[in-house]
C-alpha atoms as a PDB file:
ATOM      1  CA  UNK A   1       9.731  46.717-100.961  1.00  0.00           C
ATOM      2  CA  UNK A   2       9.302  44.606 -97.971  1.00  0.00           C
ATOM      3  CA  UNK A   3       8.861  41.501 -99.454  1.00  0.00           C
ATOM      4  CA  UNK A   4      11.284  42.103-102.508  1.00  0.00           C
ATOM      5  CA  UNK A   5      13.653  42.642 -99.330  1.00  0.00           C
ATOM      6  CA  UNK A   6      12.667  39.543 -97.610  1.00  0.00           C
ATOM      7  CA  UNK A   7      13.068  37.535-100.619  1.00  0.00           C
ATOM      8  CA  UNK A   8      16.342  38.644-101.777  1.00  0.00           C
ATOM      9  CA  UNK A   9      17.442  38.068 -98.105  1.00  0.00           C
ATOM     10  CA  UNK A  10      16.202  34.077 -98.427  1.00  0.00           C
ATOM     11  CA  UNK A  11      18.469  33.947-101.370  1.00  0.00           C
ATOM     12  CA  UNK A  12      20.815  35.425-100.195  1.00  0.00           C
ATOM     13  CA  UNK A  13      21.151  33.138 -96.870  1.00  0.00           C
ATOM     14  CA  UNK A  14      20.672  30.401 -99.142  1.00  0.00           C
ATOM     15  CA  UNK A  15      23.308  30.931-101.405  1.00  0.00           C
ATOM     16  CA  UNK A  16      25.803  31.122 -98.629  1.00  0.00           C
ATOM     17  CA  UNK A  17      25.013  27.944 -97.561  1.00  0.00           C
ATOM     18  CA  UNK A  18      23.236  29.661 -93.937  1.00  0.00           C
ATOM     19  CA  UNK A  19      20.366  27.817 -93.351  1.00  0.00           C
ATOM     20  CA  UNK A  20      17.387  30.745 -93.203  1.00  0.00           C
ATOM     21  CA  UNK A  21      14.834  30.181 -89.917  1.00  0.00           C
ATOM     22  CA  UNK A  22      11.580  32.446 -91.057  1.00  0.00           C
ATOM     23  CA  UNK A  23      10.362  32.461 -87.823  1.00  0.00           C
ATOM     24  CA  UNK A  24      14.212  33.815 -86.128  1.00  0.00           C
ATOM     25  CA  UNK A  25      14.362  36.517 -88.924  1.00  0.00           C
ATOM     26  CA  UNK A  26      10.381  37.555 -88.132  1.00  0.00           C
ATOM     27  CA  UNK A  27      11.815  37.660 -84.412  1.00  0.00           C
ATOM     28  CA  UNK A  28      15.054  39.978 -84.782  1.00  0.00           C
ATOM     29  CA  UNK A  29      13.031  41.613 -87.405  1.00  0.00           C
ATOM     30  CA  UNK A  30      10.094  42.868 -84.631  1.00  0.00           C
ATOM     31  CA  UNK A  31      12.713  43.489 -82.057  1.00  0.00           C
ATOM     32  CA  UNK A  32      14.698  45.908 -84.457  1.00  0.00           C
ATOM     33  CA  UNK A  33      11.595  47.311 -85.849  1.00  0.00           C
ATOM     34  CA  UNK A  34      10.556  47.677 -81.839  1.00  0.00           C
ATOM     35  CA  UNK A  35      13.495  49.277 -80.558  1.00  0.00           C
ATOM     36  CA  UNK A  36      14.617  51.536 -83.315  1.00  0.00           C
ATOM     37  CA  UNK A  37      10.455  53.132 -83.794  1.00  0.00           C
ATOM     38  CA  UNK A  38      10.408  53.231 -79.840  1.00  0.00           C
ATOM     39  CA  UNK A  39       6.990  51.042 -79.550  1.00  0.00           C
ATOM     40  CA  UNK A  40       5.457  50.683 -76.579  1.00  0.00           C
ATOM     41  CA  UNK A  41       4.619  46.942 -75.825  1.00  0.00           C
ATOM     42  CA  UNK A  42       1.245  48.002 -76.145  1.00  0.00           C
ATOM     43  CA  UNK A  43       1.783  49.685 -79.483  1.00  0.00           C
ATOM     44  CA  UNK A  44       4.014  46.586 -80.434  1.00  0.00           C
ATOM     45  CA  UNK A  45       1.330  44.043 -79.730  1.00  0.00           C
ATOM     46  CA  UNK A  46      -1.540  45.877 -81.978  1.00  0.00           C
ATOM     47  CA  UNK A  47       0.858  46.403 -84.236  1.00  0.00           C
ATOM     48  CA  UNK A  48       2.740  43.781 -85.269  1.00  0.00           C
ATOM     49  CA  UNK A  49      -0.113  41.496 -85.846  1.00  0.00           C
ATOM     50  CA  UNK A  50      -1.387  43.898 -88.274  1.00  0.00           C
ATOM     51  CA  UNK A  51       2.172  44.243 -90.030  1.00  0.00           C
ATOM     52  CA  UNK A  52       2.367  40.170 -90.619  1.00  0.00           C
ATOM     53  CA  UNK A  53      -0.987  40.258 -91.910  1.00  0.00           C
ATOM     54  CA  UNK A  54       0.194  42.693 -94.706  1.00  0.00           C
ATOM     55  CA  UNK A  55       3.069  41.050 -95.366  1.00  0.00           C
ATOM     56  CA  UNK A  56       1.504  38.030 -96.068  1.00  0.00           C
ATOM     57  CA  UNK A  57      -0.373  39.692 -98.586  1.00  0.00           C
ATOM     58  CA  UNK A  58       2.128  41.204-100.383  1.00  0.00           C
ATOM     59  CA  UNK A  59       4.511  37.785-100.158  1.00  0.00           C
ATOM     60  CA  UNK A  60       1.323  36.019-102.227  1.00  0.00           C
ATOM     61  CA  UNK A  61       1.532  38.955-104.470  1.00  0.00           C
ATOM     62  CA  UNK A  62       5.276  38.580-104.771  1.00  0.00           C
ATOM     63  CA  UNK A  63       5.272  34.679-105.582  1.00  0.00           C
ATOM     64  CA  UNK A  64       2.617  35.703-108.192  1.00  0.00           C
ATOM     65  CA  UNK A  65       5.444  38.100-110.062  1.00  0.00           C
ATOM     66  CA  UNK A  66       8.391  36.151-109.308  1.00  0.00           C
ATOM     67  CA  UNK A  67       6.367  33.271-111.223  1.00  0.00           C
ATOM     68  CA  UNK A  68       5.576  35.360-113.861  1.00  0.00           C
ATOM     69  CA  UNK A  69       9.056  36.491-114.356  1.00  0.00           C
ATOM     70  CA  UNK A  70      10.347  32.695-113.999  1.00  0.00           C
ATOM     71  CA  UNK A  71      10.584  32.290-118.094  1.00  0.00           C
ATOM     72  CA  UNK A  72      10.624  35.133-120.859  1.00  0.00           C
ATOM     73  CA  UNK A  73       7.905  34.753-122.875  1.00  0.00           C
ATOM     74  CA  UNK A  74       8.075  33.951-126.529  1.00  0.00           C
ATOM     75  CA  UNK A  75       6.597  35.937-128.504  1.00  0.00           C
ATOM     76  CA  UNK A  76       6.349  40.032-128.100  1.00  0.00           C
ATOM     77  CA  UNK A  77       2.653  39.934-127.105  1.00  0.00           C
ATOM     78  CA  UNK A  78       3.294  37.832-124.329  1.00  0.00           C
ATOM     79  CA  UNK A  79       6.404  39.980-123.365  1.00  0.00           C
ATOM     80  CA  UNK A  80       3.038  43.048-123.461  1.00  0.00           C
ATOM     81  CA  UNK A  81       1.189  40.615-121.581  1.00  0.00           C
ATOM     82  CA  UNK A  82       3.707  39.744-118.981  1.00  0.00           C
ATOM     83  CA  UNK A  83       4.747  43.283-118.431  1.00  0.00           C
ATOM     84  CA  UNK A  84       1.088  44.795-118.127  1.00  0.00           C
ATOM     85  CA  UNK A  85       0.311  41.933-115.096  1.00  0.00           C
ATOM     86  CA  UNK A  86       3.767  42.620-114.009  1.00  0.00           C
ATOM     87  CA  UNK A  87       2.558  46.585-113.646  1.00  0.00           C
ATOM     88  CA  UNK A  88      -0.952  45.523-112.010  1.00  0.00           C
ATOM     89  CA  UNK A  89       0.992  43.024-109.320  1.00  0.00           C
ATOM     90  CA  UNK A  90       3.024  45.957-108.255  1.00  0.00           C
ATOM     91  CA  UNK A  91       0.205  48.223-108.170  1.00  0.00           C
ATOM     92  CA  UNK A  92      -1.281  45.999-106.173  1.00  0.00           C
ATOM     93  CA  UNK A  93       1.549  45.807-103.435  1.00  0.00           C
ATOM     94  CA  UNK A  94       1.787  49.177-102.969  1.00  0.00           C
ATOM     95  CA  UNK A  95      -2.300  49.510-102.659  1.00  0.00           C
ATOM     96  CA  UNK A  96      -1.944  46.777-100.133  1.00  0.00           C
ATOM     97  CA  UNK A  97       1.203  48.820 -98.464  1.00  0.00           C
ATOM     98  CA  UNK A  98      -0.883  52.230 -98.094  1.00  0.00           C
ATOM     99  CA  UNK A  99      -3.944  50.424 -97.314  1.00  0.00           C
ATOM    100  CA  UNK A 100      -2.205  48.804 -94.022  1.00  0.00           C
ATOM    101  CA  UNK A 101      -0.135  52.629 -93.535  1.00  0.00           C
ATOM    102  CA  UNK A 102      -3.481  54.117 -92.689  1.00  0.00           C
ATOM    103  CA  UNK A 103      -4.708  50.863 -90.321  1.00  0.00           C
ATOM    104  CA  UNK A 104      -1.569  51.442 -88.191  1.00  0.00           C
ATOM    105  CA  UNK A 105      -2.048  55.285 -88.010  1.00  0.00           C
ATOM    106  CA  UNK A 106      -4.915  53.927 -85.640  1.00  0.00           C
ATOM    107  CA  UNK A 107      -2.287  52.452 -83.206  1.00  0.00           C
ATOM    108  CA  UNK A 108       0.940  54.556 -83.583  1.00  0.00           C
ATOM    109  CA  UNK A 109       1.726  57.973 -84.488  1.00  0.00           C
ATOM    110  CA  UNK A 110       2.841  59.338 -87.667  1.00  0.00           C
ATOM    111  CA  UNK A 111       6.394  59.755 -86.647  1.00  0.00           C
ATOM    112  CA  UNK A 112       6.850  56.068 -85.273  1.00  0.00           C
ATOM    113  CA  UNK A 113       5.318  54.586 -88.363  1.00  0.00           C
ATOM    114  CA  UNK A 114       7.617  57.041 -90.235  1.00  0.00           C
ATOM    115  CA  UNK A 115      10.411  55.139 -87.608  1.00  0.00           C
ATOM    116  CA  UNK A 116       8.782  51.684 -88.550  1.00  0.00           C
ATOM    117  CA  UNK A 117       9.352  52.074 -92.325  1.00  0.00           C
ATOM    118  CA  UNK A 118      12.825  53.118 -91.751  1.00  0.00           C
ATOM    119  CA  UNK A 119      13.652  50.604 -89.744  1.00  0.00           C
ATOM    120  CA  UNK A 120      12.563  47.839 -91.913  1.00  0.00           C
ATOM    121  CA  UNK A 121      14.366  49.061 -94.996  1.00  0.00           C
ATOM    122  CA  UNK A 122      17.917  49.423 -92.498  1.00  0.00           C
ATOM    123  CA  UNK A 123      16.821  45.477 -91.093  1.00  0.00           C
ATOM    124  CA  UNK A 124      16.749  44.380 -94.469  1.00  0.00           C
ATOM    125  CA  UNK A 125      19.600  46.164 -95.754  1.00  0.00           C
ATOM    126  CA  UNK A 126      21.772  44.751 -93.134  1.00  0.00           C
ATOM    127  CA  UNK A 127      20.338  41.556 -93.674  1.00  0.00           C
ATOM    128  CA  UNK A 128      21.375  41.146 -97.056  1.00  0.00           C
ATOM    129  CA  UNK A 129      24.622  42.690 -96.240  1.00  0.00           C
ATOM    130  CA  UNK A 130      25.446  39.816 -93.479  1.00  0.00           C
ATOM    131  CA  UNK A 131      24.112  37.220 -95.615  1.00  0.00           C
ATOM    132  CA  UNK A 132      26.763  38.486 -98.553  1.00  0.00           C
ATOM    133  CA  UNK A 133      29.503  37.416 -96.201  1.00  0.00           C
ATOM    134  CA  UNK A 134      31.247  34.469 -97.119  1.00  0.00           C
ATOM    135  CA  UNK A 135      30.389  31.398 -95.307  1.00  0.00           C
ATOM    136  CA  UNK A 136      33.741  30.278 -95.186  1.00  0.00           C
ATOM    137  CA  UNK A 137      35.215  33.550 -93.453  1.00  0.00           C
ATOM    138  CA  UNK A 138      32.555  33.629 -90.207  1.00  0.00           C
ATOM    139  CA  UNK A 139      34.828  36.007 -88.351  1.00  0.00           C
ATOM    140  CA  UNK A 140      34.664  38.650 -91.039  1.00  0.00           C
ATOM    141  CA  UNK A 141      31.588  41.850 -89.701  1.00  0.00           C
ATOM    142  CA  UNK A 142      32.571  43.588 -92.497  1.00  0.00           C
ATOM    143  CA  UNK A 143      34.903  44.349 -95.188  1.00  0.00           C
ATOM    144  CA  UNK A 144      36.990  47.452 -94.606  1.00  0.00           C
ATOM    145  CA  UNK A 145      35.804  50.243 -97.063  1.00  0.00           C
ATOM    146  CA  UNK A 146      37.295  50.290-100.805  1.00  0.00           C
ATOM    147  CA  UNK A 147      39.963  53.617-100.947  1.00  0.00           C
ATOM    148  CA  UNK A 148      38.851  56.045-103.304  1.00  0.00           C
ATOM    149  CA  UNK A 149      40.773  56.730-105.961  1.00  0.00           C
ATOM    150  CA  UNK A 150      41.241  60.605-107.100  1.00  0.00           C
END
């Protein structure tokens, strides 16, 4: 989920001609992450190092499917093919995710990793949401909600 996130968030900021800074978005994404889970500095400087390491595995795992999903294939047994390594890659990722959930129950509780998780999704969420803004209207925070109709 992470890295789907991140990705789509790239695009995103791409597409509306922002130019994306990996290393700005890691920043605001460790002092959300920080603030909203209530980490220590202690807890934040065991932790995060720990966190980009898993991430990076799951962003190599994540090129991996995005390649494979580049081009249909031809024919159905490649479609079989491409949807069985497809299944493993994303079996994979979340391995990788629970493997890394039980390394950081070593250096933060239960309920700030719980805090950590949600965090991330609402960073990337919002993320995607500011980079949907168009380019061209800056001063816009956010578009005033759609009335419903009864």
């Amino acid at each position: 989920m992470t890295v789907a996130f991140l990705m789509l968030t790239c695009t995103a900021w791409a597409q509306g001609m922002q130019r994306f800074n990996p290393d700005k978005f890691r920043a605001d994404l460790e002092k959300f992450i920080t603030v909203e889970a209530c980490l220590t500095p202690a807890e934040a400087a065991k932790f995060f190092p720990l966190y980009e390491e898993m991430n990076k595995k799951q962003r190599a795992l994540f090129r991996q499917m995005r390649e494979l999903q580049r081009m249909k294939p031809a024919d159905e047994e490649a479609c079989r093919k491409a949807i069985a390594e497809s299944d493993r890659i994303e079996l994979e990722m979340k391995q990788i995710q629970s493997n890394y959930h039980t390394r950081f129950l070593t250096i933060i509780s239960a309920s700030k990793l719980y805090d950590v998780i949600r965090a991330e999704g609402k960073f990337h969420r919002q993320a995607v949401k500011n980079a949907a803004r168009p380019p061209h209207f800056p001063h816009m925070q956010q578009m005033p909600p759609m009335p419903r109709s009864r």
